[in-house]
PDB file of N, CA and C in Angstrom:
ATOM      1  N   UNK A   1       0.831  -1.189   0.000  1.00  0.00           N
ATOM      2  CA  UNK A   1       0.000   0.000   0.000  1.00  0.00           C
ATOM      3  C   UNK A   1       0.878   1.256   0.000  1.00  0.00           C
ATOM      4  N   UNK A   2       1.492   1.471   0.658  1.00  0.00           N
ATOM      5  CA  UNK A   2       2.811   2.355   0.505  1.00  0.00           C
ATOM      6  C   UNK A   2       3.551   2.808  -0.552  1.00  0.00           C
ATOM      7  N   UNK A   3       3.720   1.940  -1.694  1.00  0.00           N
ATOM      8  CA  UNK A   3       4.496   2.194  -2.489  1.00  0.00           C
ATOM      9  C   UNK A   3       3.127   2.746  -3.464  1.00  0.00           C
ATOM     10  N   UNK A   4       1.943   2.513  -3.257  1.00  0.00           N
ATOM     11  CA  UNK A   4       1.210   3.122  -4.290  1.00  0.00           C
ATOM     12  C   UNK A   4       0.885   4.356  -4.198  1.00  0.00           C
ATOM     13  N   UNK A   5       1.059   5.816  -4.898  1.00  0.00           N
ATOM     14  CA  UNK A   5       0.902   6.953  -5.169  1.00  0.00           C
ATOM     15  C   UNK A   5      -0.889   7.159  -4.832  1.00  0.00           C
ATOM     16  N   UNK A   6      -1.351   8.437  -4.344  1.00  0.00           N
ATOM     17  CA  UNK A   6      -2.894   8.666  -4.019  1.00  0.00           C
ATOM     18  C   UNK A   6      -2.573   9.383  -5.548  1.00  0.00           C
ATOM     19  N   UNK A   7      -4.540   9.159  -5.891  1.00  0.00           N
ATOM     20  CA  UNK A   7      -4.226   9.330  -7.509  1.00  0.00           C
ATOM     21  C   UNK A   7      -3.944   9.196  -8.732  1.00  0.00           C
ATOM     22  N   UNK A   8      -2.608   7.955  -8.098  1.00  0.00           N
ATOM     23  CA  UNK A   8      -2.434   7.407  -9.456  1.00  0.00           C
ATOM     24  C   UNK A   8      -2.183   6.222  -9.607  1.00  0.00           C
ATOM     25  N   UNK A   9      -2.074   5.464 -10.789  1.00  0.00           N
ATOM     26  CA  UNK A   9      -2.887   3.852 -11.039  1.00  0.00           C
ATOM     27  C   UNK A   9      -1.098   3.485 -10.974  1.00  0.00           C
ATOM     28  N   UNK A  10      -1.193   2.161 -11.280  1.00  0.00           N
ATOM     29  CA  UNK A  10      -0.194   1.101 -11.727  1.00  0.00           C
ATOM     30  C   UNK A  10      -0.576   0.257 -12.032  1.00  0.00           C
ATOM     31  N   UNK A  11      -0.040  -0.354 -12.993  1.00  0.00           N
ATOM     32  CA  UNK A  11      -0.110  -1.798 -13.971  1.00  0.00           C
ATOM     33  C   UNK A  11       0.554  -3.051 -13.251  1.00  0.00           C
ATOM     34  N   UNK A  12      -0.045  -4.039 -13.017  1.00  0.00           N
ATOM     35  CA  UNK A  12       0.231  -5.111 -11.993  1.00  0.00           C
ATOM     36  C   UNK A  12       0.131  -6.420 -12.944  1.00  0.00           C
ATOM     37  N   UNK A  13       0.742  -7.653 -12.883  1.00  0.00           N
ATOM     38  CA  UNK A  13      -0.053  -8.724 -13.396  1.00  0.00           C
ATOM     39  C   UNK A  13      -0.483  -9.656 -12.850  1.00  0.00           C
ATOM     40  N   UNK A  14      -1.940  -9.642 -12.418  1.00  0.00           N
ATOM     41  CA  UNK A  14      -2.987 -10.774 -11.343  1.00  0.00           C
ATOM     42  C   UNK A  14      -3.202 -11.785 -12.455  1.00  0.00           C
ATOM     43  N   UNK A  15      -2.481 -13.050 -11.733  1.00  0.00           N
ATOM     44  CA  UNK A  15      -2.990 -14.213 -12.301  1.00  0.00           C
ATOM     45  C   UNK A  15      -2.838 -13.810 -13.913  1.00  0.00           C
ATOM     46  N   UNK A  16      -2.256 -13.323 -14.768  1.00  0.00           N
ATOM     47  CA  UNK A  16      -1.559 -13.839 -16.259  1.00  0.00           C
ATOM     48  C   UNK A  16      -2.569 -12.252 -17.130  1.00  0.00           C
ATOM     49  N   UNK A  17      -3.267 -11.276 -15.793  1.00  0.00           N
ATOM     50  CA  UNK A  17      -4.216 -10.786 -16.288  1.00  0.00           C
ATOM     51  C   UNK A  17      -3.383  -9.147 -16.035  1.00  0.00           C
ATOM     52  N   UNK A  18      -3.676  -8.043 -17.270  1.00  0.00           N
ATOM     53  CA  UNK A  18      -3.095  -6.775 -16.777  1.00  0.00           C
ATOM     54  C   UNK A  18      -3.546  -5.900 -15.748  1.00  0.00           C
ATOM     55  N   UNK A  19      -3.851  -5.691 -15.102  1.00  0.00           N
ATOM     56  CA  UNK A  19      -4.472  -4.998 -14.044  1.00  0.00           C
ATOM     57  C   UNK A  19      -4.295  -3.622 -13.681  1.00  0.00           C
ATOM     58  N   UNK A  20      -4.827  -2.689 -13.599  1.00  0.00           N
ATOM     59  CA  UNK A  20      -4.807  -1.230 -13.095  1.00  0.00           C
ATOM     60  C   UNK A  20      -4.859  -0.959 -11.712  1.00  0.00           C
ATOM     61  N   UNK A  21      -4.378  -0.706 -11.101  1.00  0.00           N
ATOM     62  CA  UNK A  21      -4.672  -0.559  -9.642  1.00  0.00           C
ATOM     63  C   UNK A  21      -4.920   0.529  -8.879  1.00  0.00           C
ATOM     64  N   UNK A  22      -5.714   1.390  -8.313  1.00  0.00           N
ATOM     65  CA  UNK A  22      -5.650   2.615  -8.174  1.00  0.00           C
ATOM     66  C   UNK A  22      -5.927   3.196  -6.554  1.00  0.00           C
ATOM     67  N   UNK A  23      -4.962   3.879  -5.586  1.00  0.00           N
ATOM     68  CA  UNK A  23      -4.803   4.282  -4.031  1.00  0.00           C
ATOM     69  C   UNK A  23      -5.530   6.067  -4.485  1.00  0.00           C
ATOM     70  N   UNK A  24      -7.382   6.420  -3.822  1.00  0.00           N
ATOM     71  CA  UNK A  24      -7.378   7.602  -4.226  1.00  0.00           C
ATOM     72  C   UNK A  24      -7.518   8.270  -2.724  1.00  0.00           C
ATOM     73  N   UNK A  25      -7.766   9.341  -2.602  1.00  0.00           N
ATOM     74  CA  UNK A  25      -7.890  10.622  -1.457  1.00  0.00           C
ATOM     75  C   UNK A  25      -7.817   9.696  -0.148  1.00  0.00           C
ATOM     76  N   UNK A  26      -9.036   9.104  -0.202  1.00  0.00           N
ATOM     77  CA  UNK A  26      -9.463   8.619   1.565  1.00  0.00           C
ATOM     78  C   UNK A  26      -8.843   7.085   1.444  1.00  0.00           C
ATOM     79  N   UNK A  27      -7.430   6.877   0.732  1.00  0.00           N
ATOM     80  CA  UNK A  27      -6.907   5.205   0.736  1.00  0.00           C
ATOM     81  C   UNK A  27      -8.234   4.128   0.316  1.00  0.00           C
ATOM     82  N   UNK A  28      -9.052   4.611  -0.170  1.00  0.00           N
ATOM     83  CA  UNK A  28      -9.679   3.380  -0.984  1.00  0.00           C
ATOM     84  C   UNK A  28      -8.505   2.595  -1.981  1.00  0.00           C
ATOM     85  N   UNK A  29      -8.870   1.495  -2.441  1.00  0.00           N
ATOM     86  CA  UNK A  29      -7.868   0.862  -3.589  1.00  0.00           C
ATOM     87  C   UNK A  29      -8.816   0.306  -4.284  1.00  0.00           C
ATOM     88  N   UNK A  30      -8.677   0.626  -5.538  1.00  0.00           N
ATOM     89  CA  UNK A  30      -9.559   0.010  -6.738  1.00  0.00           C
ATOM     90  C   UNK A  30      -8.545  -0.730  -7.401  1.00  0.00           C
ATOM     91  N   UNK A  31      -9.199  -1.809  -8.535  1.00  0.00           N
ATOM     92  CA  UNK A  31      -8.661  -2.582  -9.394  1.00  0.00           C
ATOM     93  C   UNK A  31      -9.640  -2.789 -10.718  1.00  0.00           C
ATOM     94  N   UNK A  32      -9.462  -2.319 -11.796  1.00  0.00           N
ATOM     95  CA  UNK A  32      -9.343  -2.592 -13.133  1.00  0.00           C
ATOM     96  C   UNK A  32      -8.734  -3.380 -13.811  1.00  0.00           C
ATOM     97  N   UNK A  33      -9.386  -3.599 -15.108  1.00  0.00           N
ATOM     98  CA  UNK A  33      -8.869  -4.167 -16.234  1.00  0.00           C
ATOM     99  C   UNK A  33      -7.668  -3.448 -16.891  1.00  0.00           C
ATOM    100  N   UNK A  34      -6.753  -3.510 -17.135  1.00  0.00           N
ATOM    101  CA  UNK A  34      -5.876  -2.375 -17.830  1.00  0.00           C
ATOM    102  C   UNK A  34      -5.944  -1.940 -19.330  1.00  0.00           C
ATOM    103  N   UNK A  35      -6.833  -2.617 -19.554  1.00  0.00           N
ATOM    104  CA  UNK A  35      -7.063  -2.885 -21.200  1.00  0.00           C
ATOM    105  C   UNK A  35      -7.969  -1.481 -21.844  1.00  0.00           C
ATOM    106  N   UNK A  36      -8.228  -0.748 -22.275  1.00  0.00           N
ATOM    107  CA  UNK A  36      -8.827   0.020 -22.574  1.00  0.00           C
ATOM    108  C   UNK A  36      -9.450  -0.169 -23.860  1.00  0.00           C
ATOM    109  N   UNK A  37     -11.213  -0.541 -23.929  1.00  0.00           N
ATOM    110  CA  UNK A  37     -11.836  -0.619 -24.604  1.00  0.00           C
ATOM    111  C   UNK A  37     -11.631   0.178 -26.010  1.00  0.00           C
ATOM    112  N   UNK A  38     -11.840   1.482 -26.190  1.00  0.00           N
ATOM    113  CA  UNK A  38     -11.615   2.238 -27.054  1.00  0.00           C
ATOM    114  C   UNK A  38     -10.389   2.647 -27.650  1.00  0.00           C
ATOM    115  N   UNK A  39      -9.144   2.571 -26.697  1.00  0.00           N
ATOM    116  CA  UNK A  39      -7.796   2.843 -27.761  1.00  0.00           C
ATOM    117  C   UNK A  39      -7.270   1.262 -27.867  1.00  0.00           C
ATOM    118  N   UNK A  40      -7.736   0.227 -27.096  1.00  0.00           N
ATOM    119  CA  UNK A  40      -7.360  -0.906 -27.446  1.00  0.00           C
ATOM    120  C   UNK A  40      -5.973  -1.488 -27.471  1.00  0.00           C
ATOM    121  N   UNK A  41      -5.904  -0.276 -26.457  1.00  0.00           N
ATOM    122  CA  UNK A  41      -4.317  -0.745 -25.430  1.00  0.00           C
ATOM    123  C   UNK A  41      -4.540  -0.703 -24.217  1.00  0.00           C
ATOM    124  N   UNK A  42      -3.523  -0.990 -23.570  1.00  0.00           N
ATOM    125  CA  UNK A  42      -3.536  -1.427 -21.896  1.00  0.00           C
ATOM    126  C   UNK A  42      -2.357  -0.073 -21.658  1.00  0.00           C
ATOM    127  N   UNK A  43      -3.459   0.849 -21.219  1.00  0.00           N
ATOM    128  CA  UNK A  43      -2.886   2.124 -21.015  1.00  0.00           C
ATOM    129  C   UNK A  43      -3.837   2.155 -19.796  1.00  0.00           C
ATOM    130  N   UNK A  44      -4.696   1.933 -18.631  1.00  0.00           N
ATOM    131  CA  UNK A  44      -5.755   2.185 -17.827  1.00  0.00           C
ATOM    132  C   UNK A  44      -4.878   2.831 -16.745  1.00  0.00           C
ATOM    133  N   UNK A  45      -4.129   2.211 -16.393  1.00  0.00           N
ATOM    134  CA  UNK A  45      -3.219   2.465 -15.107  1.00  0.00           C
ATOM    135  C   UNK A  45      -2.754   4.036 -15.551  1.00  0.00           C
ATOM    136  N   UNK A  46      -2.521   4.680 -16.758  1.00  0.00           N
ATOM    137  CA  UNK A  46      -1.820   6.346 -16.751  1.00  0.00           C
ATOM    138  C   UNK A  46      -2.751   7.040 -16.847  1.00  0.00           C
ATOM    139  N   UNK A  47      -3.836   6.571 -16.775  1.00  0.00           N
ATOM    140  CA  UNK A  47      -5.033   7.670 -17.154  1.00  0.00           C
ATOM    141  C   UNK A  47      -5.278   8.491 -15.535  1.00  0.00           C
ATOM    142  N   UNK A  48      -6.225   9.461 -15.811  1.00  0.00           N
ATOM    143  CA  UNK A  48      -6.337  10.935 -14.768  1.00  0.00           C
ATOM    144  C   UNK A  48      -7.531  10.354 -13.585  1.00  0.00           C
ATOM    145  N   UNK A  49      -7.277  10.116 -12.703  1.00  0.00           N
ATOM    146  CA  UNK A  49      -8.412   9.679 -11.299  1.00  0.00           C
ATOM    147  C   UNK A  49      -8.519  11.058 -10.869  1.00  0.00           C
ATOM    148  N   UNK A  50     -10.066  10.979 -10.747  1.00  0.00           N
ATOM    149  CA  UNK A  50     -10.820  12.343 -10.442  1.00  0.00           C
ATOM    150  C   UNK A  50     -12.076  11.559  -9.674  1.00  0.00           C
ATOM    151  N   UNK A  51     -12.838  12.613  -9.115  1.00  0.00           N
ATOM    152  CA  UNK A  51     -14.692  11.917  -8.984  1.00  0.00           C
ATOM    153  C   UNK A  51     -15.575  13.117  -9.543  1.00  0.00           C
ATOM    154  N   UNK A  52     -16.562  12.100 -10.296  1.00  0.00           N
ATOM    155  CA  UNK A  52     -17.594  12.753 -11.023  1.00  0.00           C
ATOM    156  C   UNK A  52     -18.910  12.488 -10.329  1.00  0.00           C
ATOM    157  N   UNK A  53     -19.646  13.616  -9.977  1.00  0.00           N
ATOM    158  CA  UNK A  53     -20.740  13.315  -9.282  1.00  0.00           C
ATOM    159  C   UNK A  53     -20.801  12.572  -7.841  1.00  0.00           C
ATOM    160  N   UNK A  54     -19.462  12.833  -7.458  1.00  0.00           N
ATOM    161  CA  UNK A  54     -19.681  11.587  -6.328  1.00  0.00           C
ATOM    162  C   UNK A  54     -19.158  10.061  -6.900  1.00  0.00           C
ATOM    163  N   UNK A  55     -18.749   9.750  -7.836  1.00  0.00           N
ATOM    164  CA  UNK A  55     -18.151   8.813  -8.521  1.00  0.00           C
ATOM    165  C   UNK A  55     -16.911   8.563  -8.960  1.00  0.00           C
ATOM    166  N   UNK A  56     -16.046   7.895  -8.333  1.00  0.00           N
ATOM    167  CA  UNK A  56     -14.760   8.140  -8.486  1.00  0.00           C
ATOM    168  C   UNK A  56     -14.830   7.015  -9.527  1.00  0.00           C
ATOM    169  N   UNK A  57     -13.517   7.517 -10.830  1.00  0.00           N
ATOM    170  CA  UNK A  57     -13.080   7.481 -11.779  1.00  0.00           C
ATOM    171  C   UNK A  57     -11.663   7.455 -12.219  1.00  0.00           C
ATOM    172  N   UNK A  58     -11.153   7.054 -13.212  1.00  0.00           N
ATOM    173  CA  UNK A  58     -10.147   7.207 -14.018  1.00  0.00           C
ATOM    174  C   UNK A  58     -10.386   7.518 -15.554  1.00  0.00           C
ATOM    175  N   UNK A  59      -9.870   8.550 -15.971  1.00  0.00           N
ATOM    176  CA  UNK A  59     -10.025   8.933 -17.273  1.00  0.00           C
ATOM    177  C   UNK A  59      -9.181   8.251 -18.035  1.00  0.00           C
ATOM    178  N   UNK A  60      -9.239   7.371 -19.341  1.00  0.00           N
ATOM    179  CA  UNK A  60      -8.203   6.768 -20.163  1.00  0.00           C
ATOM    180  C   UNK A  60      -7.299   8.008 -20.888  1.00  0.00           C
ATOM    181  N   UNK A  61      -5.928   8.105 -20.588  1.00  0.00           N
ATOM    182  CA  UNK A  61      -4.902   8.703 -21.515  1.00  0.00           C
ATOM    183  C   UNK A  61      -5.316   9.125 -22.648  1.00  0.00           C
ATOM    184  N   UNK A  62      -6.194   7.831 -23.501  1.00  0.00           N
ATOM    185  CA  UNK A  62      -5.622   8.087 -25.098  1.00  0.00           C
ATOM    186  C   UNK A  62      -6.961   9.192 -25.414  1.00  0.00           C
ATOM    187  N   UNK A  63      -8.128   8.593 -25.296  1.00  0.00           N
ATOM    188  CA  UNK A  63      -9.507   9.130 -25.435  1.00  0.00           C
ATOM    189  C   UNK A  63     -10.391  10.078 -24.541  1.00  0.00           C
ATOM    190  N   UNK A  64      -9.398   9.911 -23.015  1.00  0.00           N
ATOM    191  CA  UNK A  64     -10.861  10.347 -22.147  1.00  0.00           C
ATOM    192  C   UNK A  64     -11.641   9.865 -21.472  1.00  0.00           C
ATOM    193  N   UNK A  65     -12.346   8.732 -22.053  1.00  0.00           N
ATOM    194  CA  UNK A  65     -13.599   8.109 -21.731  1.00  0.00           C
ATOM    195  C   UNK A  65     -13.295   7.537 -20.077  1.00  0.00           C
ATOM    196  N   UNK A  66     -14.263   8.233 -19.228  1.00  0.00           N
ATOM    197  CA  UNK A  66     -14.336   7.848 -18.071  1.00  0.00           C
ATOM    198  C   UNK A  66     -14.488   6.411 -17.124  1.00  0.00           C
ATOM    199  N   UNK A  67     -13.811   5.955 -16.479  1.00  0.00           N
ATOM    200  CA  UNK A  67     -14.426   4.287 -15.863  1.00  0.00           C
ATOM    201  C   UNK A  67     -14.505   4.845 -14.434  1.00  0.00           C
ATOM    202  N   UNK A  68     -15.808   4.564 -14.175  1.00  0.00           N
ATOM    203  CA  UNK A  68     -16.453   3.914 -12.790  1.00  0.00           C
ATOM    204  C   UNK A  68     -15.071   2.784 -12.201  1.00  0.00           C
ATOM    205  N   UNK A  69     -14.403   3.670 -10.643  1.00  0.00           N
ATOM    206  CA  UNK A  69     -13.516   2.816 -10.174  1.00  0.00           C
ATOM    207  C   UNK A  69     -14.172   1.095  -9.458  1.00  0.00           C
ATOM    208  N   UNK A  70     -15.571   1.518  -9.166  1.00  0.00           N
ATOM    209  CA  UNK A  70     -15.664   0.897  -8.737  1.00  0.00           C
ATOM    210  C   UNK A  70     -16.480  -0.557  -9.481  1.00  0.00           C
ATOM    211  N   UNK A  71     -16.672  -0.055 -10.492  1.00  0.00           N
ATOM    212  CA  UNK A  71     -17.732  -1.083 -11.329  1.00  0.00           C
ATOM    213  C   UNK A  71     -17.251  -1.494 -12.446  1.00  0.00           C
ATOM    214  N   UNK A  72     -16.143   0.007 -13.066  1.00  0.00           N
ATOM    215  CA  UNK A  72     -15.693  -0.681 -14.310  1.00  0.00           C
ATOM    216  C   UNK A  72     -16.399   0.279 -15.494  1.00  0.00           C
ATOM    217  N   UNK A  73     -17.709   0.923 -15.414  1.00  0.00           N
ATOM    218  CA  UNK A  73     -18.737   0.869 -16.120  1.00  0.00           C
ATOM    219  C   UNK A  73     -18.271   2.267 -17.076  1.00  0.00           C
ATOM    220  N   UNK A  74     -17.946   2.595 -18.095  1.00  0.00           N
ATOM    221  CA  UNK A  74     -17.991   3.610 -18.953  1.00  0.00           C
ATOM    222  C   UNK A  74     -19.337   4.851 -18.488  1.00  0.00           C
ATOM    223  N   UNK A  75     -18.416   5.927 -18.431  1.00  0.00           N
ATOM    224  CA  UNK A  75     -19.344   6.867 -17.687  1.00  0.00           C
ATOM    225  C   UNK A  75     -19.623   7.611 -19.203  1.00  0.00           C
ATOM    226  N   UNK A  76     -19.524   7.513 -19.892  1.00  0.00           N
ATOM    227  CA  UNK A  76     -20.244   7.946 -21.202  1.00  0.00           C
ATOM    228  C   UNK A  76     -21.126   7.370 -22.332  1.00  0.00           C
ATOM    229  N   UNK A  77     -20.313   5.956 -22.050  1.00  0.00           N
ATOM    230  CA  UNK A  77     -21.098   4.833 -22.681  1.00  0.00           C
ATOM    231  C   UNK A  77     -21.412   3.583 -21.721  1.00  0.00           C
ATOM    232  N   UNK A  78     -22.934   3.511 -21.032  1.00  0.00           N
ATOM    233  CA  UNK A  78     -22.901   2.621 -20.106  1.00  0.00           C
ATOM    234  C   UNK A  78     -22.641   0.985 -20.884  1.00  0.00           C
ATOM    235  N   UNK A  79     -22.872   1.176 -22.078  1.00  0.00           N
ATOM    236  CA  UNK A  79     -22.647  -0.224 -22.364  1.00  0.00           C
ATOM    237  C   UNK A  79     -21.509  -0.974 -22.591  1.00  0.00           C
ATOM    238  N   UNK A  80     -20.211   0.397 -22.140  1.00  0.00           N
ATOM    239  CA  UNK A  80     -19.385  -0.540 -22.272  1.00  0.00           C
ATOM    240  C   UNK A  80     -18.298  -0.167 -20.871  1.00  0.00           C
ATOM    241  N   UNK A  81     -17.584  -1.636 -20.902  1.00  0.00           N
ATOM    242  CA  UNK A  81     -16.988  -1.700 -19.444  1.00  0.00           C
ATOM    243  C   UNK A  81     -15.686  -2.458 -19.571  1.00  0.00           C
ATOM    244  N   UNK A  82     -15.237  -2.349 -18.293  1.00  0.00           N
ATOM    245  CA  UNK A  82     -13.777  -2.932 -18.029  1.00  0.00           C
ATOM    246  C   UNK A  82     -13.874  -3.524 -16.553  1.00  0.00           C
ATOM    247  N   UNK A  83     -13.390  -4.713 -16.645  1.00  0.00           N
ATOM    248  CA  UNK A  83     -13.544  -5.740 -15.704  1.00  0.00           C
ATOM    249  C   UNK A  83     -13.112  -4.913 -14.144  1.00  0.00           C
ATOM    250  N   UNK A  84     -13.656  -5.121 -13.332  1.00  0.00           N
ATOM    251  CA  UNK A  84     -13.448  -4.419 -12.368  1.00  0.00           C
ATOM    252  C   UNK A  84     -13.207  -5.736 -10.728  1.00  0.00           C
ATOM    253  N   UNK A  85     -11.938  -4.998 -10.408  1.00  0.00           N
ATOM    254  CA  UNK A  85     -11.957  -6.730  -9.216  1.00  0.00           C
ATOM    255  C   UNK A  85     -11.703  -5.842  -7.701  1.00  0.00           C
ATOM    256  N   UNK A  86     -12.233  -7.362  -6.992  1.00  0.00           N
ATOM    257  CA  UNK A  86     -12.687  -7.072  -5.603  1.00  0.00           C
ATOM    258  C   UNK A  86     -10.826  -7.239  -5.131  1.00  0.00           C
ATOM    259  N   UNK A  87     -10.960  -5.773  -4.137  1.00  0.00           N
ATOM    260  CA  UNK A  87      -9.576  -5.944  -3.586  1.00  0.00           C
ATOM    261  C   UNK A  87      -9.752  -5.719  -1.850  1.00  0.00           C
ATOM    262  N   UNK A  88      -9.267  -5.786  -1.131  1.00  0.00           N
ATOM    263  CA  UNK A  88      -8.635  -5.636  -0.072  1.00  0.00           C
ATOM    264  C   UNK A  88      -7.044  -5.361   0.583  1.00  0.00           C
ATOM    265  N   UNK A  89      -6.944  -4.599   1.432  1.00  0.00           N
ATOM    266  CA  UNK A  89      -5.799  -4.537   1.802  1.00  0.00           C
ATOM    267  C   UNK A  89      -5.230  -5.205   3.472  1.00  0.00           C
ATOM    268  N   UNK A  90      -4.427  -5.933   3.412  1.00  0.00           N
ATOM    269  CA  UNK A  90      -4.339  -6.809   4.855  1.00  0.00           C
ATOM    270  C   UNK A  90      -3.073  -6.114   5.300  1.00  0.00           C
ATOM    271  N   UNK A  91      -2.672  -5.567   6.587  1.00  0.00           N
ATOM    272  CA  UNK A  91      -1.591  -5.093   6.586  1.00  0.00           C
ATOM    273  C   UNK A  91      -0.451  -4.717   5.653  1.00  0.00           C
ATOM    274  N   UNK A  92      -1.285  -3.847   5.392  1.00  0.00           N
ATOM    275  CA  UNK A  92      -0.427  -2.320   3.918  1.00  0.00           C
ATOM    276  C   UNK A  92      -0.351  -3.605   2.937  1.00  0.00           C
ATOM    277  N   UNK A  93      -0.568  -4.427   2.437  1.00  0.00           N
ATOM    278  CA  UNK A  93      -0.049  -5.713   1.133  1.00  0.00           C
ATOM    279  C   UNK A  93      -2.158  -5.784   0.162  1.00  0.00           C
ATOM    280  N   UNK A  94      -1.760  -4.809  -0.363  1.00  0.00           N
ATOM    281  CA  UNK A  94      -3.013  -4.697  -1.669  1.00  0.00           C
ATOM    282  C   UNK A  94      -3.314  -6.632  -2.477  1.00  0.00           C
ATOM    283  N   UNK A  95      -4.756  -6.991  -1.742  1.00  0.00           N
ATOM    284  CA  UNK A  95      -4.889  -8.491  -2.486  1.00  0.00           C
ATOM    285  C   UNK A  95      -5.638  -7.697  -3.148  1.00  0.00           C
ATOM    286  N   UNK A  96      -5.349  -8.849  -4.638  1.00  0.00           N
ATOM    287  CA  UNK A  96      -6.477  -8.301  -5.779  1.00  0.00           C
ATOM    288  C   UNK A  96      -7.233  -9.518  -5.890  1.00  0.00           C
ATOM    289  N   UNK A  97      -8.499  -9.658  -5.673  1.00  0.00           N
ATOM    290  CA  UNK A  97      -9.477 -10.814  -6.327  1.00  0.00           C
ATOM    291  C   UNK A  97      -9.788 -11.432  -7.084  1.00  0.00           C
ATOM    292  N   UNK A  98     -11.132 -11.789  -6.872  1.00  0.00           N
ATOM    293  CA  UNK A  98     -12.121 -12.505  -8.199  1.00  0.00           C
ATOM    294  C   UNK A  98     -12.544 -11.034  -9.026  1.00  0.00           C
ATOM    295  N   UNK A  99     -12.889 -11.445 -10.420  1.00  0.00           N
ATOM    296  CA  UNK A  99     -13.476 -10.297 -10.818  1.00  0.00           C
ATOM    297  C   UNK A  99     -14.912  -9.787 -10.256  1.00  0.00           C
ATOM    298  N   UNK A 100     -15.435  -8.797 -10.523  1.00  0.00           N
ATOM    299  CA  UNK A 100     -16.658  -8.301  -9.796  1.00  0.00           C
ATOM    300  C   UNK A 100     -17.602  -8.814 -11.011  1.00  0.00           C
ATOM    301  N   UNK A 101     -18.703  -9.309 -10.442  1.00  0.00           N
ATOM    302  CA  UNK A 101     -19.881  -9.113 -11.716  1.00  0.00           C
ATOM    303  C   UNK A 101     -20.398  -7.944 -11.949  1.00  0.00           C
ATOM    304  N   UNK A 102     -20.989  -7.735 -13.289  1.00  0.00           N
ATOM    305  CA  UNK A 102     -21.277  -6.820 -14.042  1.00  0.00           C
ATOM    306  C   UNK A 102     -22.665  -6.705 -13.295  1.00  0.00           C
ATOM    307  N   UNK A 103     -22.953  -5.058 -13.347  1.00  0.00           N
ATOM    308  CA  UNK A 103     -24.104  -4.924 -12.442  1.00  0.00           C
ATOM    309  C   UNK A 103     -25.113  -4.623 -13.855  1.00  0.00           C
ATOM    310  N   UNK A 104     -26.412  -4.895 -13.165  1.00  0.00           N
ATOM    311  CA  UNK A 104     -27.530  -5.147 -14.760  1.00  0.00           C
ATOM    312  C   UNK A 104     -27.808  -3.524 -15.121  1.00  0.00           C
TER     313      UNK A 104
END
């Protein structure tokens, strides 16, 4: 937990998978897909963490397009998303999970 920056993501590899990881304001830790739907690279981890509406986010680098930290869910286009996983932190050591299901 320590070594992760408030604000900003890092690229991890869970289980063979790219992962985004993100430490924001109040030490929440999110985990993403790193893959970015629309530029169709695994750029997720450099993009801009902000909150919209009460919704904390990461903006993708290439495009913009907003992700829901916590769901994954494209805040411009709900239909599209990026895998979003259940994490915890056990004495400062960030576990990353199962993926989250997609909410309807």
């Amino acid at each position: 937990m320590s070594d992760l920056e408030v604000e900003r993501g890092v690229a991890a590899l869970v289980h063979g998978q790219s992962v985004a990881i993100f430490r924001v304001a109040d030490d929440e830790v999110y985990a993403l897909g790193n893959h970015d739907p629309f530029a169709k690279a695994s750029m997720i981890a450099r993009g801009i963490v902000g909150v919209r509406h009460g919704v904390p986010f990461v903006a993708s680098p290439a495009h913009k397009h907003a992700f829901d930290l916590r769901t994954g869910r494209c805040l411009e286009d709900a239909h599209v998303t990026v895998p979003a996983y259940a994490v915890k932190v056990v004495d400062g050591v960030v576990l990353v999970g199962h993926r989250k299901a997609q909410a309807a």
